[in-house]
PDB file of N, CA and C in Angstrom:
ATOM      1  N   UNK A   1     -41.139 -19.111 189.904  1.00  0.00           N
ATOM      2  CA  UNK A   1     -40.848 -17.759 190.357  1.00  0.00           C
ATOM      3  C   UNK A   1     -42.080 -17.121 191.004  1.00  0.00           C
ATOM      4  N   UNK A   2     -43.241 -17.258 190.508  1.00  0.00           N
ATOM      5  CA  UNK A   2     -44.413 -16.574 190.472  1.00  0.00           C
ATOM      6  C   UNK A   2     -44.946 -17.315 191.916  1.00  0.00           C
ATOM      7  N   UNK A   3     -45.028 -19.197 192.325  1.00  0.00           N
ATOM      8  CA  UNK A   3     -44.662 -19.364 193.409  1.00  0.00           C
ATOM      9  C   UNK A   3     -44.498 -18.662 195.153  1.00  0.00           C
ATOM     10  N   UNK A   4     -42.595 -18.485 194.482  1.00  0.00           N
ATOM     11  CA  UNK A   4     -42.285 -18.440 195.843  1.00  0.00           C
ATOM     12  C   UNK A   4     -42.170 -16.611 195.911  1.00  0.00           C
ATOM     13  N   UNK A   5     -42.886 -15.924 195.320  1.00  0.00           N
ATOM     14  CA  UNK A   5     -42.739 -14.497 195.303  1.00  0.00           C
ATOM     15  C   UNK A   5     -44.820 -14.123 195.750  1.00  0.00           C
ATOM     16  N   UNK A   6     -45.708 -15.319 195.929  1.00  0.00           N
ATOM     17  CA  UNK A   6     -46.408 -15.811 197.198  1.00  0.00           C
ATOM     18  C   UNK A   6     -46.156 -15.761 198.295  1.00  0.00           C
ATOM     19  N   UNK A   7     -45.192 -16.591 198.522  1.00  0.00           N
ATOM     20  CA  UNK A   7     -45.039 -16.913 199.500  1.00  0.00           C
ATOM     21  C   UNK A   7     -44.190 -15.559 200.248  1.00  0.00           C
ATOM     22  N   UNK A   8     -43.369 -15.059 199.486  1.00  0.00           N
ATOM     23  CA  UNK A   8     -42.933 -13.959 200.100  1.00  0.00           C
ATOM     24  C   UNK A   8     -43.929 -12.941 200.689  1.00  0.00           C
ATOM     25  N   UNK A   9     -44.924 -12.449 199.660  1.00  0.00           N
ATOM     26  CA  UNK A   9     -45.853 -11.875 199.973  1.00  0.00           C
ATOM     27  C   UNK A   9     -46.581 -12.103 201.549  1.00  0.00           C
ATOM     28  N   UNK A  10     -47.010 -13.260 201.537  1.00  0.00           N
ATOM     29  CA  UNK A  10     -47.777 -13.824 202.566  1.00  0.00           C
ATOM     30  C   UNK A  10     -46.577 -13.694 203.557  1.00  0.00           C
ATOM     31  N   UNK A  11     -45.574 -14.007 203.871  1.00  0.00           N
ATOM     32  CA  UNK A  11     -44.233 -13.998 204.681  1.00  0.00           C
ATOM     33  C   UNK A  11     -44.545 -12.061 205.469  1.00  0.00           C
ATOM     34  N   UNK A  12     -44.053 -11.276 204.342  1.00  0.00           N
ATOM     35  CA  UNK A  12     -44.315  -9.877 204.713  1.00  0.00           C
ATOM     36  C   UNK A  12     -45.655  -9.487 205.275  1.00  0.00           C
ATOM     37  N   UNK A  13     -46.410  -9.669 204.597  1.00  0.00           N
ATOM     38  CA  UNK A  13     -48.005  -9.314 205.257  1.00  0.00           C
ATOM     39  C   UNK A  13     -47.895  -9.664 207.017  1.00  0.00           C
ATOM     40  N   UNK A  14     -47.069 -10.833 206.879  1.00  0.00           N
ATOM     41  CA  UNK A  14     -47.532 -12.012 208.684  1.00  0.00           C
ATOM     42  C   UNK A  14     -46.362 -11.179 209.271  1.00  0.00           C
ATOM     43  N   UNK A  15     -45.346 -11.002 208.872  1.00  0.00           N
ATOM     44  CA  UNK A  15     -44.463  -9.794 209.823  1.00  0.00           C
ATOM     45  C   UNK A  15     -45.189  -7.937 210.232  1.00  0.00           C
ATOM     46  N   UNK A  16     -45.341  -7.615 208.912  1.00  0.00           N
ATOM     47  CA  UNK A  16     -46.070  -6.171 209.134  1.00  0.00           C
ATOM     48  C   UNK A  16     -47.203  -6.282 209.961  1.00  0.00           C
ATOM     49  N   UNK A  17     -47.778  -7.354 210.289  1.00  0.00           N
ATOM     50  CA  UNK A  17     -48.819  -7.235 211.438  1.00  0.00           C
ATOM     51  C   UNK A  17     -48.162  -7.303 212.887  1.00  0.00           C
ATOM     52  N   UNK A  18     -47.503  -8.397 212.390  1.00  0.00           N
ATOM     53  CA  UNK A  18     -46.847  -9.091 213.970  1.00  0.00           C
ATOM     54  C   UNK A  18     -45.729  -7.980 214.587  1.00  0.00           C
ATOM     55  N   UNK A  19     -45.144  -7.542 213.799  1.00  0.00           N
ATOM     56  CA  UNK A  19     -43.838  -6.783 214.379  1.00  0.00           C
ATOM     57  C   UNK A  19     -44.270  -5.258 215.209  1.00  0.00           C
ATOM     58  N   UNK A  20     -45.162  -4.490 214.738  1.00  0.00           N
ATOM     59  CA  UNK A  20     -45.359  -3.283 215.490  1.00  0.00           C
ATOM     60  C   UNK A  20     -45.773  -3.836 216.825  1.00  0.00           C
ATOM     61  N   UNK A  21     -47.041  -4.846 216.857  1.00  0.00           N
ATOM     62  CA  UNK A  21     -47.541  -5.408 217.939  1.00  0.00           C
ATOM     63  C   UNK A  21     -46.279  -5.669 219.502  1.00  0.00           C
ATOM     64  N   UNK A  22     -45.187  -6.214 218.559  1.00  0.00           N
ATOM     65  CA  UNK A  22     -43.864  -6.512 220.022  1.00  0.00           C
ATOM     66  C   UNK A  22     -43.489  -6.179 220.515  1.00  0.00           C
ATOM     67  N   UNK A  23     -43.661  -4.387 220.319  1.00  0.00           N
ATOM     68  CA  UNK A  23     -43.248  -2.932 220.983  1.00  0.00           C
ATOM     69  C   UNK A  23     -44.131  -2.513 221.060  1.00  0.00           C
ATOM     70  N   UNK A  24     -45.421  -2.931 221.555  1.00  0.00           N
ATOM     71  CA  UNK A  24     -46.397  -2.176 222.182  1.00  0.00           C
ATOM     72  C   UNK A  24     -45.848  -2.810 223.675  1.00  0.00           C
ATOM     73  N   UNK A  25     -46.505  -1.830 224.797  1.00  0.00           N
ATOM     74  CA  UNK A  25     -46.234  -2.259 226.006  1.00  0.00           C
ATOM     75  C   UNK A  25     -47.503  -1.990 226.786  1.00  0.00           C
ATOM     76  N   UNK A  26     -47.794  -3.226 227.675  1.00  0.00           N
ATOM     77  CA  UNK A  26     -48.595  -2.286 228.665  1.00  0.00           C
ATOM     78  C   UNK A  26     -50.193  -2.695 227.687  1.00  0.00           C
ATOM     79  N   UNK A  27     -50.094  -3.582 226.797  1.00  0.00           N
ATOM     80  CA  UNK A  27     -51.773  -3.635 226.352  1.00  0.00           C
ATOM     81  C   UNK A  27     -52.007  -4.942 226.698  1.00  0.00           C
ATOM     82  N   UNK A  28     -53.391  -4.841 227.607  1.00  0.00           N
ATOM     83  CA  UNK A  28     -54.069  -5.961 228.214  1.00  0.00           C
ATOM     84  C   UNK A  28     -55.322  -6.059 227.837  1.00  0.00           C
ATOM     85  N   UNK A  29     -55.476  -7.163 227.343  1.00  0.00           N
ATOM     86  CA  UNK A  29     -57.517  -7.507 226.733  1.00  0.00           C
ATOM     87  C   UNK A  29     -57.166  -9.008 228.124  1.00  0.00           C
ATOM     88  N   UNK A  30     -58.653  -8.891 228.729  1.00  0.00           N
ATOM     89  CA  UNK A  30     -59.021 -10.333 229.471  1.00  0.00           C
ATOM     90  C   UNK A  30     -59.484 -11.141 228.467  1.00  0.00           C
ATOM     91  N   UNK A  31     -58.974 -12.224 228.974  1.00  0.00           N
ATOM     92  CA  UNK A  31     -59.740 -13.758 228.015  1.00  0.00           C
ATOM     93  C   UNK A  31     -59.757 -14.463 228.647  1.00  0.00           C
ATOM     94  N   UNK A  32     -59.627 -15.741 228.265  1.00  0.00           N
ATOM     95  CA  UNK A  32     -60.454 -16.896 229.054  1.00  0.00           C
ATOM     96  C   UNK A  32     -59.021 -17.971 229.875  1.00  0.00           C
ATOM     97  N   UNK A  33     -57.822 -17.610 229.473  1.00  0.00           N
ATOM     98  CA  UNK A  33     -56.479 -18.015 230.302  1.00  0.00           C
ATOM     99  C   UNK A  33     -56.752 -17.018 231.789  1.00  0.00           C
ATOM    100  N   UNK A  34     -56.563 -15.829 231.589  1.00  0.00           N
ATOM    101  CA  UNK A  34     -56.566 -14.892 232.515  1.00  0.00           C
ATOM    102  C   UNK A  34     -58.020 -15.213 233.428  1.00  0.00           C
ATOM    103  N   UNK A  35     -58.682 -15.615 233.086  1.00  0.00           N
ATOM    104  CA  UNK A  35     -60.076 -16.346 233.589  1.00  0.00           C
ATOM    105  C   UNK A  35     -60.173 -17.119 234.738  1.00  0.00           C
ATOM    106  N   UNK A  36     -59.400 -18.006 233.756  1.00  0.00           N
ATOM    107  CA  UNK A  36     -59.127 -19.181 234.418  1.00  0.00           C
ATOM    108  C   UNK A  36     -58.131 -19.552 235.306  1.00  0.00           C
ATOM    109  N   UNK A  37     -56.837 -18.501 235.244  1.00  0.00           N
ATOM    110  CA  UNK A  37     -56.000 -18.223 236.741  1.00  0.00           C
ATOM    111  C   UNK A  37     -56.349 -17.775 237.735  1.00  0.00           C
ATOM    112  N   UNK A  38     -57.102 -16.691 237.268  1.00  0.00           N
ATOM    113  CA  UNK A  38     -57.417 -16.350 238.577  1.00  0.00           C
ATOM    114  C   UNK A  38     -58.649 -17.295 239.675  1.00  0.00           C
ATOM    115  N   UNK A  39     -59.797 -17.720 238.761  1.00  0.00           N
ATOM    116  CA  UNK A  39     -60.632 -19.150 239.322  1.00  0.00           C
ATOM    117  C   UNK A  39     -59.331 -19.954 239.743  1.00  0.00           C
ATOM    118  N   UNK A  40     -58.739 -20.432 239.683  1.00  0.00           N
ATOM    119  CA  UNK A  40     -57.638 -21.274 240.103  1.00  0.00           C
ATOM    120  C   UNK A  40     -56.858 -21.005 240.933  1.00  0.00           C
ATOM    121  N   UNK A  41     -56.365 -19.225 241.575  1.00  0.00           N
ATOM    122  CA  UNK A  41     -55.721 -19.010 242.392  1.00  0.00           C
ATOM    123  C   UNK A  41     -57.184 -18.801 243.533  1.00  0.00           C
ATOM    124  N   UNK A  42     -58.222 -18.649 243.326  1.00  0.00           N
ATOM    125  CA  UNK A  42     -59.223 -18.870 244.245  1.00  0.00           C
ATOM    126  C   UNK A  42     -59.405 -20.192 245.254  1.00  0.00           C
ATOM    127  N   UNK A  43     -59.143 -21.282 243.893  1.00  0.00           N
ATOM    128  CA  UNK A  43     -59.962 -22.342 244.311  1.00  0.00           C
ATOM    129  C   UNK A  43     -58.360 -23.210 245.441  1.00  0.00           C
ATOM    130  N   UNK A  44     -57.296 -22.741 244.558  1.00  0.00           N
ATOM    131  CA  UNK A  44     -56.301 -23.477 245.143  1.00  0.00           C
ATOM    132  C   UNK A  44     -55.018 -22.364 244.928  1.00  0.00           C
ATOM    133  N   UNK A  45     -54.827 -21.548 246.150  1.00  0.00           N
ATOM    134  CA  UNK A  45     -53.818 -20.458 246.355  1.00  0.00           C
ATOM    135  C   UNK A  45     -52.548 -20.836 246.105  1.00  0.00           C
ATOM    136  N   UNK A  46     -51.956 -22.264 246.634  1.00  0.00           N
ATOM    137  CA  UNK A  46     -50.546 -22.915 246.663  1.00  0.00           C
ATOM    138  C   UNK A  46     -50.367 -23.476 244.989  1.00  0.00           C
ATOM    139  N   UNK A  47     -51.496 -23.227 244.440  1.00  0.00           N
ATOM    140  CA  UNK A  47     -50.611 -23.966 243.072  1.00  0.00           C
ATOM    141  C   UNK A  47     -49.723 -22.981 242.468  1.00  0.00           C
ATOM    142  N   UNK A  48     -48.959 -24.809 241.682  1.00  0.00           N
ATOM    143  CA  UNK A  48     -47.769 -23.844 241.177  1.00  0.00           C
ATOM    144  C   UNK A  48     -47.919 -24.739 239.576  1.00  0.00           C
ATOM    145  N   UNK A  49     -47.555 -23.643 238.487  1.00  0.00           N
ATOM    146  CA  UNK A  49     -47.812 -24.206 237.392  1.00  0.00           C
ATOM    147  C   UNK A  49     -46.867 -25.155 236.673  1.00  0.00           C
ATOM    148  N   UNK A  50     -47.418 -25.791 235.899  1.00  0.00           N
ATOM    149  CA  UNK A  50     -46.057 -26.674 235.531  1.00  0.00           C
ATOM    150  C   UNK A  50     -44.612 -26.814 235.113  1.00  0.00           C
ATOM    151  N   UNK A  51     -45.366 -25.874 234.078  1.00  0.00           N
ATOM    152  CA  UNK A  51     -43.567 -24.858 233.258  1.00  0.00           C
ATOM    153  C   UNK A  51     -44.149 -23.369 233.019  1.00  0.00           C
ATOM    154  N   UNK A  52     -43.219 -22.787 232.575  1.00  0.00           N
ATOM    155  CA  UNK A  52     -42.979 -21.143 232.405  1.00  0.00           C
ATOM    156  C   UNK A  52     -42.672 -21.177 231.227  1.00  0.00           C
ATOM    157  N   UNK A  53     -43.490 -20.141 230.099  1.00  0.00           N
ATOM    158  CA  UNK A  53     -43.294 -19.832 228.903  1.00  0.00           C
ATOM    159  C   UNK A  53     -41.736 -19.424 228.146  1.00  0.00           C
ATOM    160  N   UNK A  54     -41.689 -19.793 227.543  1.00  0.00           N
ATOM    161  CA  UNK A  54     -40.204 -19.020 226.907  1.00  0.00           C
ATOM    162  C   UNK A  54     -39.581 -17.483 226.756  1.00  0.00           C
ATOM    163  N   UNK A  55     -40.958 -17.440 226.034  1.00  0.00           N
ATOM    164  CA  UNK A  55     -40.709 -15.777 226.045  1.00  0.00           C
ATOM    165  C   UNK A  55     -42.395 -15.264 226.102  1.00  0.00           C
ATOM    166  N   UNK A  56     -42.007 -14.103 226.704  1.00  0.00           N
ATOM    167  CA  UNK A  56     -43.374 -13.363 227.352  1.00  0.00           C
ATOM    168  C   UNK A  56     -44.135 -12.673 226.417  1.00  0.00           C
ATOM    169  N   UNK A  57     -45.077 -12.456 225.863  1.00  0.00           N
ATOM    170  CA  UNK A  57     -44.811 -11.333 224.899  1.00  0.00           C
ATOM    171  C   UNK A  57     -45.482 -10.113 225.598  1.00  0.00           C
ATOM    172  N   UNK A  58     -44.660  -8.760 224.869  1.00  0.00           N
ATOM    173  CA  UNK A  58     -45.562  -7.546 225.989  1.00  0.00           C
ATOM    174  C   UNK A  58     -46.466  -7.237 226.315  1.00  0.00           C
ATOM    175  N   UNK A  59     -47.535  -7.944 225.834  1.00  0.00           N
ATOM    176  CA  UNK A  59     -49.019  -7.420 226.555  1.00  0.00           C
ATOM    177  C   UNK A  59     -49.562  -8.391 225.626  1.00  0.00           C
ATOM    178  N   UNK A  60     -51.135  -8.331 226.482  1.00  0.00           N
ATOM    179  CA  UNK A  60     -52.049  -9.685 226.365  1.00  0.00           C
ATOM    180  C   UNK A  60     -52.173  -9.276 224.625  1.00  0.00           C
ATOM    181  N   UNK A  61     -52.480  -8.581 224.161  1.00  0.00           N
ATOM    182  CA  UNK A  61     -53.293  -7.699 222.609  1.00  0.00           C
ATOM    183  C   UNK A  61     -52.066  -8.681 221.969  1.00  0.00           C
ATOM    184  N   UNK A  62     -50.871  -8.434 221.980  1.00  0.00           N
ATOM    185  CA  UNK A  62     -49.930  -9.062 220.968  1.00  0.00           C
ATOM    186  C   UNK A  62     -50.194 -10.956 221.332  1.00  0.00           C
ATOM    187  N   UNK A  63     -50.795 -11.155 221.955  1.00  0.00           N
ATOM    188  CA  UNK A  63     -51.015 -12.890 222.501  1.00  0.00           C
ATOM    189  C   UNK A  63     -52.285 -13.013 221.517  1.00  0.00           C
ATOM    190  N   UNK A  64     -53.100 -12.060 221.687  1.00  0.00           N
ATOM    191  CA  UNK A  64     -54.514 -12.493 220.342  1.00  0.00           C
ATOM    192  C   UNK A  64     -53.764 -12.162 218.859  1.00  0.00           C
ATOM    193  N   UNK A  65     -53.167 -11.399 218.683  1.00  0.00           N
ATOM    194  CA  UNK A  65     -52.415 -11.188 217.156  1.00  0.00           C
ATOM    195  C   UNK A  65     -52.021 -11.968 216.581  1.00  0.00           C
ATOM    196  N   UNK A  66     -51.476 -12.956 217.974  1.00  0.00           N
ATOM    197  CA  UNK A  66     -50.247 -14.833 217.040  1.00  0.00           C
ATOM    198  C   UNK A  66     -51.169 -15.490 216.939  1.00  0.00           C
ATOM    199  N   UNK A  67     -52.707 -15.247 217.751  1.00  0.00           N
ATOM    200  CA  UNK A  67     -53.243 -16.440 217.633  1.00  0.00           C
ATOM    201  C   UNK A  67     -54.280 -16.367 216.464  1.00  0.00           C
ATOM    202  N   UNK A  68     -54.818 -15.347 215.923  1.00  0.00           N
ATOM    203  CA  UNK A  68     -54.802 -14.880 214.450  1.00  0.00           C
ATOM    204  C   UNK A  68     -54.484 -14.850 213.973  1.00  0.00           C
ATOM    205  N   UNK A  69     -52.974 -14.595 213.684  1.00  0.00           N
ATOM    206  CA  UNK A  69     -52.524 -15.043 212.706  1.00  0.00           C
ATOM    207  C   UNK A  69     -52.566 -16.166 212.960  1.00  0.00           C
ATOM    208  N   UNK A  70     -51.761 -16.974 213.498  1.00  0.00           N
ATOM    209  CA  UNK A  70     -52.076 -18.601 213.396  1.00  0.00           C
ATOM    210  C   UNK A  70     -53.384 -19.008 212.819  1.00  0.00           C
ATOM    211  N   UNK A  71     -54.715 -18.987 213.343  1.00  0.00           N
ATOM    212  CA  UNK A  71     -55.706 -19.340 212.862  1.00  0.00           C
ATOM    213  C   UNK A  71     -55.859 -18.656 210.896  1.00  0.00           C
ATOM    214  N   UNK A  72     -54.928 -17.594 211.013  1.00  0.00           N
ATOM    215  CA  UNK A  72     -55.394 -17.418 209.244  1.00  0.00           C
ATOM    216  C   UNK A  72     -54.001 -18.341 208.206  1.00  0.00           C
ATOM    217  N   UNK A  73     -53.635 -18.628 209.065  1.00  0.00           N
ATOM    218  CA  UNK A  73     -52.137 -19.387 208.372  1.00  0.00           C
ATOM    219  C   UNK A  73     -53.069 -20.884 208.318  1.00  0.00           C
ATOM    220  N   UNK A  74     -53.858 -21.338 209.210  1.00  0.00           N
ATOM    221  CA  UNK A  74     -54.340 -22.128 209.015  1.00  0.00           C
ATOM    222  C   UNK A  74     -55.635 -22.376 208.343  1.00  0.00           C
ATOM    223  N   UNK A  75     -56.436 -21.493 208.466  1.00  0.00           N
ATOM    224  CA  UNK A  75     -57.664 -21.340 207.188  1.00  0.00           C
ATOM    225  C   UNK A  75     -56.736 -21.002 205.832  1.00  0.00           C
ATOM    226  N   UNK A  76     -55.455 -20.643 205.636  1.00  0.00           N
ATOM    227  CA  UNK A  76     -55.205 -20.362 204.479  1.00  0.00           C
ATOM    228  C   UNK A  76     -54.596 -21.712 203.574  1.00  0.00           C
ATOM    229  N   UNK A  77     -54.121 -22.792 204.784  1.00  0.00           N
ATOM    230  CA  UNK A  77     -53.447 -24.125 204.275  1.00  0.00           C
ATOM    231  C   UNK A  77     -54.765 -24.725 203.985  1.00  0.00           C
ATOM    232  N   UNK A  78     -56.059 -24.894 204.770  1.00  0.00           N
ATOM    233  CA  UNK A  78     -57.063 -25.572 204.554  1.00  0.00           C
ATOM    234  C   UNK A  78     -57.568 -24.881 202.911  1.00  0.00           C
ATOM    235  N   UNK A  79     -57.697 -23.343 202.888  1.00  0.00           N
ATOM    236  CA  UNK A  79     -58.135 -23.282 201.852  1.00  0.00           C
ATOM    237  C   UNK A  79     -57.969 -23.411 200.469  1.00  0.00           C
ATOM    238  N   UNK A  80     -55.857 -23.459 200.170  1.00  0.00           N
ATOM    239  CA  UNK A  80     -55.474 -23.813 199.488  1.00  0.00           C
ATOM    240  C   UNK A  80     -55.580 -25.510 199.338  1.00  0.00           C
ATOM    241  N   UNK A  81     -55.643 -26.172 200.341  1.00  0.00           N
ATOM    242  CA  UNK A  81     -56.007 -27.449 199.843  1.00  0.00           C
ATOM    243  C   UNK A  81     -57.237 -28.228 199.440  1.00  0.00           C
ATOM    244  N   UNK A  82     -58.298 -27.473 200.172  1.00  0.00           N
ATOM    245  CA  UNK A  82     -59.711 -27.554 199.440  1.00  0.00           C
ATOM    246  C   UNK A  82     -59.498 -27.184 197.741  1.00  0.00           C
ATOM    247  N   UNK A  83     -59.185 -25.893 197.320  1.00  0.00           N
ATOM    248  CA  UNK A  83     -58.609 -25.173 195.740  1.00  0.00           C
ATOM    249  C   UNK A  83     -58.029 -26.213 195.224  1.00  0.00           C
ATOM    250  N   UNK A  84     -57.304 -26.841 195.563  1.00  0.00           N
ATOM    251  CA  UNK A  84     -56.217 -27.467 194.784  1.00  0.00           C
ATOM    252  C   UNK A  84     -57.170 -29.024 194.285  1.00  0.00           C
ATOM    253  N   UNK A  85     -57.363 -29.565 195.478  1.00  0.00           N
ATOM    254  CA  UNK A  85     -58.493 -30.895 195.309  1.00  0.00           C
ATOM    255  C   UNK A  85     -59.494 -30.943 194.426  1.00  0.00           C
ATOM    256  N   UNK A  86     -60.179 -29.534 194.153  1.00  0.00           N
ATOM    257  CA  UNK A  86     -61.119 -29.396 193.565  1.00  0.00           C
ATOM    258  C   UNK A  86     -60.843 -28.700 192.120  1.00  0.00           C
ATOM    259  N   UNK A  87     -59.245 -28.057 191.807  1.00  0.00           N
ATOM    260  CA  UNK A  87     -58.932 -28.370 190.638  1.00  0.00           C
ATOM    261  C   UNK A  87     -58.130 -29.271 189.771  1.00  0.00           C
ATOM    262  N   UNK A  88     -58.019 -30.449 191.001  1.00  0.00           N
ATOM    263  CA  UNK A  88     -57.951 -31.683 189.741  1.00  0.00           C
ATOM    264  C   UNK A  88     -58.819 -32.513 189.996  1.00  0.00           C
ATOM    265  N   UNK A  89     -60.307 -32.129 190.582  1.00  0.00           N
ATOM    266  CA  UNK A  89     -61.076 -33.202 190.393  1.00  0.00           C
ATOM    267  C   UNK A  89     -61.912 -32.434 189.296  1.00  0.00           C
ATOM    268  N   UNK A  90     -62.213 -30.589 189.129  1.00  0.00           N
ATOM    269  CA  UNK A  90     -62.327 -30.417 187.471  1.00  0.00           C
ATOM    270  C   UNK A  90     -61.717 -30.851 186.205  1.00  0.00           C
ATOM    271  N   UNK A  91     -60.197 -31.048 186.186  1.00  0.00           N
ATOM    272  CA  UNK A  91     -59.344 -31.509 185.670  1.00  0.00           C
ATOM    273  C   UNK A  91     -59.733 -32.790 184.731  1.00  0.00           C
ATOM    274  N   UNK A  92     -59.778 -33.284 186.013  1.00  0.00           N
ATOM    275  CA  UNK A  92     -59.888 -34.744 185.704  1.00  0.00           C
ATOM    276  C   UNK A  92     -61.688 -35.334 185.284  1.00  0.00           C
ATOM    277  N   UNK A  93     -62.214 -34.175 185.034  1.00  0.00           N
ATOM    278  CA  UNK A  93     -63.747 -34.184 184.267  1.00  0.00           C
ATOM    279  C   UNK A  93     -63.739 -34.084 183.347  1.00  0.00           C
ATOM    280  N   UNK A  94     -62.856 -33.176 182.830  1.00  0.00           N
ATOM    281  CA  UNK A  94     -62.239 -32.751 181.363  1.00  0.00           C
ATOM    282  C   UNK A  94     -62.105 -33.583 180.473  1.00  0.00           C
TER     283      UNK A  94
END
């Protein structure tokens, strides 16, 4: 019980960030994609890209939000599995 009422937790936290962000409109931070199109529509005007995203999201700010979260979804699997390794290799000292 104690479990998957974690996982819920962590579930809500990753929405209450993500969800206000999808109805923002109109917010743009430069990075290093936006960088690099435009060097690219310099260097070669006729290109055309390979595929087209699925869905857009409204502004660049909500594109750094997934990718934070992503990166903490993933320091959080690494860190639970470092925790876990290292309590059954105490365990198993015992």
């Amino acid at each position: 019980m104690k479990k998957g009422m974690n996982w819920l937790l962590v579930l809500g936290v990753v929405v209450l960030a993500v969800a206000p962000l999808l109805f923002i409109k109109d917010s743009e931070f430069g990075g290093a994609d936006g960088a690099a199109e435009e060097a690219i529509k310099e260097i070669a005007p006729a290109y055309q890209p390979w595929f087209h995203p699925f869905l857009e999201p409204p502004g660049g700010e909500t594109e750094g939000l997934l990718f934070a979260v992503q990166a903490a979804l993933g320091a959080g699997v690494v860190g639970y599995a470092v925790g876990l390794y290292k309590g059954r290799a105490d365990k198993a000292k015992k």
